[in-house]
N, C-alpha and C. Protein backbone atom coordinates (compact mmCIF):
# COMPACT_ATOMS: atom_id res chain seq x y z
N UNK A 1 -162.81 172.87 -92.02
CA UNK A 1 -162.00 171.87 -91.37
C UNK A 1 -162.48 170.46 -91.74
N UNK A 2 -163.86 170.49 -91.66
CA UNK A 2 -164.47 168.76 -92.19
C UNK A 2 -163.87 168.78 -93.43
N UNK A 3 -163.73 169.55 -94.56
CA UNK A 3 -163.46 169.31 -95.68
C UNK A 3 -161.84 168.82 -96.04
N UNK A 4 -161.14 169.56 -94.96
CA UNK A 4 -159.83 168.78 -94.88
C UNK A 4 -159.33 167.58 -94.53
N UNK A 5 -160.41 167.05 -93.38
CA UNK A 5 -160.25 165.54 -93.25
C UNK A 5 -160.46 164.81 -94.32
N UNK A 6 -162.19 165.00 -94.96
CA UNK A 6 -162.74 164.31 -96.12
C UNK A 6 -161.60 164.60 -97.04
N UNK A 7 -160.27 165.24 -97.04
CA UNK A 7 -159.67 165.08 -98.25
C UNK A 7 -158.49 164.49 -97.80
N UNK A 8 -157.94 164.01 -96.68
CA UNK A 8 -156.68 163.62 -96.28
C UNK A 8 -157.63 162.50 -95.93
N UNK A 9 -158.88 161.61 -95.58
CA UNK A 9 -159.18 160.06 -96.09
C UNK A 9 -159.07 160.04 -96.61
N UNK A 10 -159.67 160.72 -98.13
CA UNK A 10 -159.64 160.43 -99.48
C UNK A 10 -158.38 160.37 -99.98
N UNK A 11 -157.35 160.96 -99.92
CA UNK A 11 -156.15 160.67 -100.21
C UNK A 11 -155.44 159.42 -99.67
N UNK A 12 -155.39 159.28 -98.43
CA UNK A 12 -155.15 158.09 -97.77
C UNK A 12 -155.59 156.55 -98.33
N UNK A 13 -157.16 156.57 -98.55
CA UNK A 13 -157.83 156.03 -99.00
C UNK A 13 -157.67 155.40 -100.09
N UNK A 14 -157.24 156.61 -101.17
CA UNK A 14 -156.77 156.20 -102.46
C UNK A 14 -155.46 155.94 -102.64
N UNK A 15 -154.52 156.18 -101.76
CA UNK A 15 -153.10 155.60 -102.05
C UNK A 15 -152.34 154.67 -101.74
N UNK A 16 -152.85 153.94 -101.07
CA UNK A 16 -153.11 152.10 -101.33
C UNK A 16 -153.48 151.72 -102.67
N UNK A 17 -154.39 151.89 -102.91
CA UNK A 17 -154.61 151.41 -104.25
C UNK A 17 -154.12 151.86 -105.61
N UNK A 18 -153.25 152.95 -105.55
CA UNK A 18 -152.42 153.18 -106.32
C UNK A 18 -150.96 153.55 -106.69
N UNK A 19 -150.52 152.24 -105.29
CA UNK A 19 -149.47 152.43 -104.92
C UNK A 19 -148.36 152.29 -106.21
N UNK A 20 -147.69 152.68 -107.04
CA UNK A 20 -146.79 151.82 -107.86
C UNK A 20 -145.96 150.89 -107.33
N UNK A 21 -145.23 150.57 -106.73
CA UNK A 21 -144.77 149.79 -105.75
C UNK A 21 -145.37 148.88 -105.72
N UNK A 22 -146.55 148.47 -105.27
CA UNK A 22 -147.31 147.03 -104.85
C UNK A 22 -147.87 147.15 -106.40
N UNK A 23 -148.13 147.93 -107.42
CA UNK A 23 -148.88 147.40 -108.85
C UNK A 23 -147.34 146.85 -109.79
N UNK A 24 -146.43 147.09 -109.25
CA UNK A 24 -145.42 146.52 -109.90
C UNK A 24 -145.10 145.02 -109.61
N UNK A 25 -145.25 144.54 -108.50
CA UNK A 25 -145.25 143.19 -108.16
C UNK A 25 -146.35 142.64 -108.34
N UNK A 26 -147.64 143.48 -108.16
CA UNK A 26 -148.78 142.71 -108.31
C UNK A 26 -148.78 142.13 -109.42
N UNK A 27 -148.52 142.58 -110.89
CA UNK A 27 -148.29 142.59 -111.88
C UNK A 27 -146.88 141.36 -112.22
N UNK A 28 -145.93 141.55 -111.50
CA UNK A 28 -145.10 140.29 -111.47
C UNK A 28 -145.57 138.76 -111.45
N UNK A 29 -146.52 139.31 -109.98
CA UNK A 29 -147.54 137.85 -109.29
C UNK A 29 -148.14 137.13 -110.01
N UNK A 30 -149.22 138.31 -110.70
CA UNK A 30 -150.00 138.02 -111.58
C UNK A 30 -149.37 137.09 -112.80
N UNK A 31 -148.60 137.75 -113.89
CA UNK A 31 -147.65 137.19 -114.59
C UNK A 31 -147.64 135.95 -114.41
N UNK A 32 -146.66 135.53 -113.09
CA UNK A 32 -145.90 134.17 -113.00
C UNK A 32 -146.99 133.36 -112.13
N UNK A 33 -148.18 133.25 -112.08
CA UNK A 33 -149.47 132.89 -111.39
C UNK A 33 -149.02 133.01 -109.71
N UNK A 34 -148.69 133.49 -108.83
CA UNK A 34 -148.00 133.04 -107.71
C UNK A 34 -149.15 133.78 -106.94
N UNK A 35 -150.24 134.17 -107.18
CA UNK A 35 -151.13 134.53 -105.85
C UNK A 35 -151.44 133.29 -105.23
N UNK A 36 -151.14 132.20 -105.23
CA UNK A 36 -151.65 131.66 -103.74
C UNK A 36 -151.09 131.67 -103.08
N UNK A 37 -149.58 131.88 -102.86
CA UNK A 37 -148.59 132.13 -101.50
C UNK A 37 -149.17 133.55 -100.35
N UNK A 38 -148.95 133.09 -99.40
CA UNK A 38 -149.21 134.36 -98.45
C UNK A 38 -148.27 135.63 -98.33
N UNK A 39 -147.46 135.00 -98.95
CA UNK A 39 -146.27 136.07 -98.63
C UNK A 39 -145.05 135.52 -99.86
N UNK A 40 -144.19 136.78 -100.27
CA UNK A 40 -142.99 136.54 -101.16
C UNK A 40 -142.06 137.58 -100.83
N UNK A 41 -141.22 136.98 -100.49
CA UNK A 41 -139.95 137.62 -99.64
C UNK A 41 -138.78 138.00 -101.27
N UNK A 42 -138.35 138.97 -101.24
CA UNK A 42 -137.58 139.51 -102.21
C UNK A 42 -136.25 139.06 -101.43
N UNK A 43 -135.13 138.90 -102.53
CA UNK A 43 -133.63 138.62 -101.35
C UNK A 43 -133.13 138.74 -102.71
N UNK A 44 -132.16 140.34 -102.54
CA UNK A 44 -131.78 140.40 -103.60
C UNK A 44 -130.05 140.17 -103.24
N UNK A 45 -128.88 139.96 -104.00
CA UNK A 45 -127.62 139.21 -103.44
C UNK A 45 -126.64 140.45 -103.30
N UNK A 46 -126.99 141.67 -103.57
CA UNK A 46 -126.26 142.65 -103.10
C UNK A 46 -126.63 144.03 -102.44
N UNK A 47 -126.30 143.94 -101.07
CA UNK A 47 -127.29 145.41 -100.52
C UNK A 47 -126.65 145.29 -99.06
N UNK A 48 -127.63 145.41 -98.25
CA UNK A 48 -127.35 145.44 -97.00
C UNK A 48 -126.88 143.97 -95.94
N UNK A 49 -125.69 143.37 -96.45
CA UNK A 49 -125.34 141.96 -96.00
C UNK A 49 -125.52 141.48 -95.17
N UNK A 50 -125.82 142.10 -93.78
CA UNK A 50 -126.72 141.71 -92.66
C UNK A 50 -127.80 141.17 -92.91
N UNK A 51 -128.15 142.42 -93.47
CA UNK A 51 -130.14 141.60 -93.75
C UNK A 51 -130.53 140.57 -95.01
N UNK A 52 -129.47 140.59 -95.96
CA UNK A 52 -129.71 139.60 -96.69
C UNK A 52 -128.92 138.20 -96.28
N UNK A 53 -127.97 138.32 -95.36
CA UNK A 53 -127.44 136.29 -94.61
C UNK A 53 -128.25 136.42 -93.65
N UNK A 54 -128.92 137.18 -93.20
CA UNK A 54 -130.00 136.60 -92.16
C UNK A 54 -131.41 136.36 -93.03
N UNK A 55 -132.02 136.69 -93.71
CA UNK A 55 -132.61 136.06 -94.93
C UNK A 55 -132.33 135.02 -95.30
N UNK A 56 -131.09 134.76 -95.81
CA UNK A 56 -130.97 133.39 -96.24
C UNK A 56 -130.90 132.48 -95.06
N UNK A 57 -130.36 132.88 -94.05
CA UNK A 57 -130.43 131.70 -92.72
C UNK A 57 -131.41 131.34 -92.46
N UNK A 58 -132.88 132.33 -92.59
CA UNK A 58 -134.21 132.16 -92.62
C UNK A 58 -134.99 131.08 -93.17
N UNK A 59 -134.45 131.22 -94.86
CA UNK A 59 -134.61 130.59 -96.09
C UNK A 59 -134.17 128.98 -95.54
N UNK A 60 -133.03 128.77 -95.51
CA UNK A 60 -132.40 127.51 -94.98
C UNK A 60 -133.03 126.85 -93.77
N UNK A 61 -133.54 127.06 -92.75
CA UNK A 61 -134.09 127.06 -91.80
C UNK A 61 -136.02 126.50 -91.80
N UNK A 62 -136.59 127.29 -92.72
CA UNK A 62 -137.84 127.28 -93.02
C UNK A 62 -138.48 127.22 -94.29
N UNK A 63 -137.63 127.13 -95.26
CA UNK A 63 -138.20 126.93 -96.32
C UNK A 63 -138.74 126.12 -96.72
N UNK A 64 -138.64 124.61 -96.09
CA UNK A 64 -139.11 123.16 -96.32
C UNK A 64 -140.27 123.41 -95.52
N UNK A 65 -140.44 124.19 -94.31
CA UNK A 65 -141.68 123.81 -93.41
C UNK A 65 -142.97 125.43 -94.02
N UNK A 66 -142.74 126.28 -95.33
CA UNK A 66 -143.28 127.36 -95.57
C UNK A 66 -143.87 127.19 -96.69
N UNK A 67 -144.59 126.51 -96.96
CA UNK A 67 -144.79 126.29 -98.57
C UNK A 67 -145.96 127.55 -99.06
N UNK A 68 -146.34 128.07 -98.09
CA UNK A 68 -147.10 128.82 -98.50
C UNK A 68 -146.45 130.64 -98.68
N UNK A 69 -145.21 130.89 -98.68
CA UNK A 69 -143.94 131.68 -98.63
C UNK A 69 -143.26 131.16 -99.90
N UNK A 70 -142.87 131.91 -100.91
CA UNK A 70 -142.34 132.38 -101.80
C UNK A 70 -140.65 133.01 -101.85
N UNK A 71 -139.49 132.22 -101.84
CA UNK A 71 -138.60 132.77 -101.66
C UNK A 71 -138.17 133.23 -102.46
N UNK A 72 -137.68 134.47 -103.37
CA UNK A 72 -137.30 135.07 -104.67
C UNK A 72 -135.82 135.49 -104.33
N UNK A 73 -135.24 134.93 -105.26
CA UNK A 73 -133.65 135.30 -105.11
C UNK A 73 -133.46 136.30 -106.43
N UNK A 74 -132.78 137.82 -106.38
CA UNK A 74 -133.08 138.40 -107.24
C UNK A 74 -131.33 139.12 -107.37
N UNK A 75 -131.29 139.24 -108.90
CA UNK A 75 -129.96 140.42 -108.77
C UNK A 75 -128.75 139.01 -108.51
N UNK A 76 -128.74 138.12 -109.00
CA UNK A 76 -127.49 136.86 -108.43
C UNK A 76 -126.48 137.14 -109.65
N UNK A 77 -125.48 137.41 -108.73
CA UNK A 77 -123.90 137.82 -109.60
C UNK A 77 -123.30 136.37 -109.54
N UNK A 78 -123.45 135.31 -109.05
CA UNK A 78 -123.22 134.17 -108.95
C UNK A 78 -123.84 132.91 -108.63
N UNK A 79 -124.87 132.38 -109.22
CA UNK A 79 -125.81 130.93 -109.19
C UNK A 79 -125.36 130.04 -107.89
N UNK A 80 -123.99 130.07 -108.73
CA UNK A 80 -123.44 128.59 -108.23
C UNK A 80 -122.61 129.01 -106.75
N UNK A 81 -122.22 130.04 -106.34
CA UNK A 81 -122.02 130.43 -104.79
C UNK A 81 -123.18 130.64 -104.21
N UNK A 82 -124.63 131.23 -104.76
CA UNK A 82 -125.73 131.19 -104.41
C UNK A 82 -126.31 129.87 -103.73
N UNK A 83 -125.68 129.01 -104.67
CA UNK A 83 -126.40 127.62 -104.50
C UNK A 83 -125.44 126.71 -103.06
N UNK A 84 -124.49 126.93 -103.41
CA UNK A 84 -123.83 127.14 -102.30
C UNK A 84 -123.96 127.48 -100.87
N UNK A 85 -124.19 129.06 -101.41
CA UNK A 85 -124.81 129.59 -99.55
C UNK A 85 -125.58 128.83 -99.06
N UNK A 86 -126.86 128.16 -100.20
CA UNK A 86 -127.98 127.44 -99.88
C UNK A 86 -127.68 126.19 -99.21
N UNK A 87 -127.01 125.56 -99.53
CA UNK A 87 -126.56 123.83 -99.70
C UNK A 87 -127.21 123.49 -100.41
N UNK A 88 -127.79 124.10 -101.94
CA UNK A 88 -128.47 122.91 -102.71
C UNK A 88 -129.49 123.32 -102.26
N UNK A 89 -130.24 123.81 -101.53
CA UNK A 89 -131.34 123.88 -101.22
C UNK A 89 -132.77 123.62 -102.62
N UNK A 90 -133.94 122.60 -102.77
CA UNK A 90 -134.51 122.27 -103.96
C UNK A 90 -135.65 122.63 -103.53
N UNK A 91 -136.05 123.63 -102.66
CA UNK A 91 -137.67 123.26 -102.36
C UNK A 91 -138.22 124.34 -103.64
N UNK A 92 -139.50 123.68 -103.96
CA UNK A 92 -140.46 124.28 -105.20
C UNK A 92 -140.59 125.33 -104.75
N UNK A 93 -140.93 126.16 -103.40
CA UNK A 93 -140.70 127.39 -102.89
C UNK A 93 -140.00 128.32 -103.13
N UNK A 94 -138.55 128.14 -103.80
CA UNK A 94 -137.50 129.40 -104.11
C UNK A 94 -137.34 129.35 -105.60
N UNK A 95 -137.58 130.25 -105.85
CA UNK A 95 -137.35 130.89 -107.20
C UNK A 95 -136.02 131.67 -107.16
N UNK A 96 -135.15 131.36 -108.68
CA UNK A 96 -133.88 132.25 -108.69
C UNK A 96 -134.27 133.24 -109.69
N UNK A 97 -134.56 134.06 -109.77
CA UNK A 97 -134.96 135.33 -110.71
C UNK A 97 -133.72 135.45 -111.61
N UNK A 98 -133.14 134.59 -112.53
CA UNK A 98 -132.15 134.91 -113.31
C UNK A 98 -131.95 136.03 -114.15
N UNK A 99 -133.54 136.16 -114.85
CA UNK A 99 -133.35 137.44 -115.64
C UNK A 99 -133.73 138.72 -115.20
N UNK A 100 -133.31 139.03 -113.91
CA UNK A 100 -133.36 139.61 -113.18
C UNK A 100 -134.55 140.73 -113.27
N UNK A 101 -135.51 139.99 -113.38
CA UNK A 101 -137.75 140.51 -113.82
C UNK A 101 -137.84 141.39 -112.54
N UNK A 102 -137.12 141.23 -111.18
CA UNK A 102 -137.59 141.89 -110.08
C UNK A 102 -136.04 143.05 -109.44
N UNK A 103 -135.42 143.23 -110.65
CA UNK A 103 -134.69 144.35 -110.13
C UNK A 103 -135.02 145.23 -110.27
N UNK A 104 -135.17 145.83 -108.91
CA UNK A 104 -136.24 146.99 -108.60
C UNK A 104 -135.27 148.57 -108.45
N UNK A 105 -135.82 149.48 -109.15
CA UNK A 105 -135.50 150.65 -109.46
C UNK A 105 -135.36 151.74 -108.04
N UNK A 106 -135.91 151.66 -107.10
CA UNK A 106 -136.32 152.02 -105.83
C UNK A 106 -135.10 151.49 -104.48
N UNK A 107 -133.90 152.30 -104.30
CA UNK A 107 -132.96 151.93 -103.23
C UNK A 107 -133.14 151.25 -102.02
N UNK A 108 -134.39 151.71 -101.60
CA UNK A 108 -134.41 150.62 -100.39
C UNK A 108 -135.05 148.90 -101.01
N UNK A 109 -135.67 148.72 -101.84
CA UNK A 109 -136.03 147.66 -102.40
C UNK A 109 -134.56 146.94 -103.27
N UNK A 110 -134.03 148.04 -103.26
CA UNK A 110 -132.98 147.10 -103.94
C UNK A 110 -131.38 146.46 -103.36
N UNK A 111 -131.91 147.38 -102.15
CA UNK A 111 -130.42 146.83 -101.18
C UNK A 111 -131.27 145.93 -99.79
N UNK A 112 -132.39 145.85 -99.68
CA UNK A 112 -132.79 145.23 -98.83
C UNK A 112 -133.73 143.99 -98.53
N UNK A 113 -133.85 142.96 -98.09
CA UNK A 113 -135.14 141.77 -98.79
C UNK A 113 -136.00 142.64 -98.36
N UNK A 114 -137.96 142.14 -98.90
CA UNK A 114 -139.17 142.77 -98.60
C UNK A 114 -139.28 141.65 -98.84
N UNK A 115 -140.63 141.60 -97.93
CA UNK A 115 -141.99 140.70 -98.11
C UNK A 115 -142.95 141.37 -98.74
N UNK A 116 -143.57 141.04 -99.28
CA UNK A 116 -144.67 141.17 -100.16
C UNK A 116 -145.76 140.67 -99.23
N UNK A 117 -146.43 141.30 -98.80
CA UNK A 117 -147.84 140.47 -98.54
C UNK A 117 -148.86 140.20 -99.15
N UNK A 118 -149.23 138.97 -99.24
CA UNK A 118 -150.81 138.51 -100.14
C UNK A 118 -151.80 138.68 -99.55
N UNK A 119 -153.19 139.31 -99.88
CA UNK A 119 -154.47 138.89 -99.37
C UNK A 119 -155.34 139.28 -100.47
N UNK A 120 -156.32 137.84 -100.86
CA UNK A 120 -157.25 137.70 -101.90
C UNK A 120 -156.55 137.57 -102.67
N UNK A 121 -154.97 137.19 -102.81
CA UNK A 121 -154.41 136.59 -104.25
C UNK A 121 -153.96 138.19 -105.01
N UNK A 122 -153.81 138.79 -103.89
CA UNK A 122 -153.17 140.71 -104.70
C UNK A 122 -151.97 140.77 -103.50
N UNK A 123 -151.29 141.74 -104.38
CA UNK A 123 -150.32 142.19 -103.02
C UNK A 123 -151.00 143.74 -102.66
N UNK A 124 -150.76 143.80 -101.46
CA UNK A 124 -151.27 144.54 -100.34
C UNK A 124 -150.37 145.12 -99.76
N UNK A 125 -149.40 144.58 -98.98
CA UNK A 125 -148.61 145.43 -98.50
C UNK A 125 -147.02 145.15 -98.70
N UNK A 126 -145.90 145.27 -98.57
CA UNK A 126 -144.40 145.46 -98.62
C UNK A 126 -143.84 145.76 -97.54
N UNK A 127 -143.27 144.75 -96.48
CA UNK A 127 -142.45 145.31 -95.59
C UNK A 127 -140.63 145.29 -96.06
N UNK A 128 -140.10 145.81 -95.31
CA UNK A 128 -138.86 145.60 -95.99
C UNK A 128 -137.81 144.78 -94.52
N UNK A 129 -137.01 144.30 -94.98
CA UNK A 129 -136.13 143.61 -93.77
C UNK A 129 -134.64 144.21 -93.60
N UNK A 130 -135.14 145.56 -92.43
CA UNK A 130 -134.32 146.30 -92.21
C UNK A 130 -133.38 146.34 -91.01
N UNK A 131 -132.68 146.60 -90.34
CA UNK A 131 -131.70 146.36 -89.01
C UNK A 131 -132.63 147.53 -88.18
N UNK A 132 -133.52 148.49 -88.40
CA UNK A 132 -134.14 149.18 -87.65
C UNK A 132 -135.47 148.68 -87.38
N UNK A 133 -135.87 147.45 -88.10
CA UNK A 133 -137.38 147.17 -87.92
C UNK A 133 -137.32 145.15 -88.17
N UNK A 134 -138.37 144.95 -87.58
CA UNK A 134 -138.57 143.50 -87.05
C UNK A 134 -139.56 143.44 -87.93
N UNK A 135 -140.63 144.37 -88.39
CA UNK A 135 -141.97 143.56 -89.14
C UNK A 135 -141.64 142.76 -90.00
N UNK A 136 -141.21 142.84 -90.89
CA UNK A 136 -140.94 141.44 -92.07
C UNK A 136 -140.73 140.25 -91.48
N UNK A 137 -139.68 140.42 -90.21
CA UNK A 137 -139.78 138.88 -90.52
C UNK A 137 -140.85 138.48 -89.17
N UNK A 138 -141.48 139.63 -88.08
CA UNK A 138 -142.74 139.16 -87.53
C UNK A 138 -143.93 138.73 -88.14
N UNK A 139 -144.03 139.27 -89.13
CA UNK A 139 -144.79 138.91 -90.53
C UNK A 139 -145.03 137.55 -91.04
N UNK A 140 -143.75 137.33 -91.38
CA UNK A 140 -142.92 135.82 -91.61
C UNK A 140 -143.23 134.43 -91.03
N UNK A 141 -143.29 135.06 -89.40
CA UNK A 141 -142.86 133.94 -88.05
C UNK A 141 -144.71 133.85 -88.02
N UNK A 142 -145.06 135.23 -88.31
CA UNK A 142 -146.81 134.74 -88.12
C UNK A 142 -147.36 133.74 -89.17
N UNK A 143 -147.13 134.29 -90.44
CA UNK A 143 -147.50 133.08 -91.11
C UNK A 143 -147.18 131.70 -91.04
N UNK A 144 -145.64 131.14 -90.43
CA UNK A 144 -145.14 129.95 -90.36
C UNK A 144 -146.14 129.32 -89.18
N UNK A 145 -146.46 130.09 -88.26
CA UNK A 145 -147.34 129.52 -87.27
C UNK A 145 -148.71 129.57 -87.27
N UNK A 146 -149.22 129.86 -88.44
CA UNK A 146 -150.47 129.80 -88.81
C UNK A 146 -150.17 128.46 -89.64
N UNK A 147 -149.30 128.51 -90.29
CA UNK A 147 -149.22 127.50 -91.28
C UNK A 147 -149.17 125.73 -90.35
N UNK A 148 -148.53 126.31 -89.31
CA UNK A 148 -148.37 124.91 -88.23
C UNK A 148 -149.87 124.63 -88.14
N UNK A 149 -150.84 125.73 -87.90
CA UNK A 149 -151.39 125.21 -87.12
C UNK A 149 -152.63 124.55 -88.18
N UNK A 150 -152.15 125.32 -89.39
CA UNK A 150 -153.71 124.17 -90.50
C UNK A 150 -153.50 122.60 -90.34
């Protein structure tokens, strides 16, 4: 029986760190230098339309006061209605993924935004921003209020 635990930590243990999922963005991050943000929210423009206009209402809302948040617009069938939804929105914070580097192969990543979480400049964890779950954007609201308070 000990030997079954010692192998369901060890599995546990090791599958964090070899998540494909988080080595695929890590690897994005890495790439485009973006580990110093705390967080990078995926918002891709076709999936679950709830959760991506409440994303962008997010985006519009906090993006000027988040600099340490990463907004990635991914999968855009249209720039210029994009830019639109935004009003123009210019903060150095949002990235439009034109050549679409983060269309992700994986259905729930691709119909739904995720956060990416940073710690030590790696990604760590992936929540996704679903109509059944609040973490992403509790996630979100924590960092903005950490960010108030530096």
């Amino acid at each position: 029986m000990k030997f079954a635990y010692l192998f369901l930590f060890f599995f546990v243990a090791c599958a964090g760190t070899n998540n494909k999922d988080i080595q695929f963005y890590d690897n994005w991050i890495k790439k485009n230098h973006l580990s110093h943000y705390k967080a990078i929210v995926i918002i891709p423009s076709v999936g679950c339309e709830g959760c991506i206009t409440g994303m962008e209402k997010f985006v519009l809302e906090n993006a000027a006061k988040s600099k340490n948040i990463l907004y990635v617009f991914t999968e855009i069938n249209s720039p210029k209605a994009l830019k639109i939804r935004l009003r123009n929105l210019s903060e150095n914070n949002i990235y439009f993924d034109v050549n679409n580097e983060l269309q992700y192969w994986k259905k729930d990543y691709a119909i739904y935004p995720s956060v990416i979480i940073l710690k030590n400049e790696k990604a760590r964890k992936i929540l996704l921003i679903k109509p059944s779950t609040n973490t992403g954007y509790e996630k979100l609201y924590e960092i903005l209020v950490e960010n108030d308070s530096n």
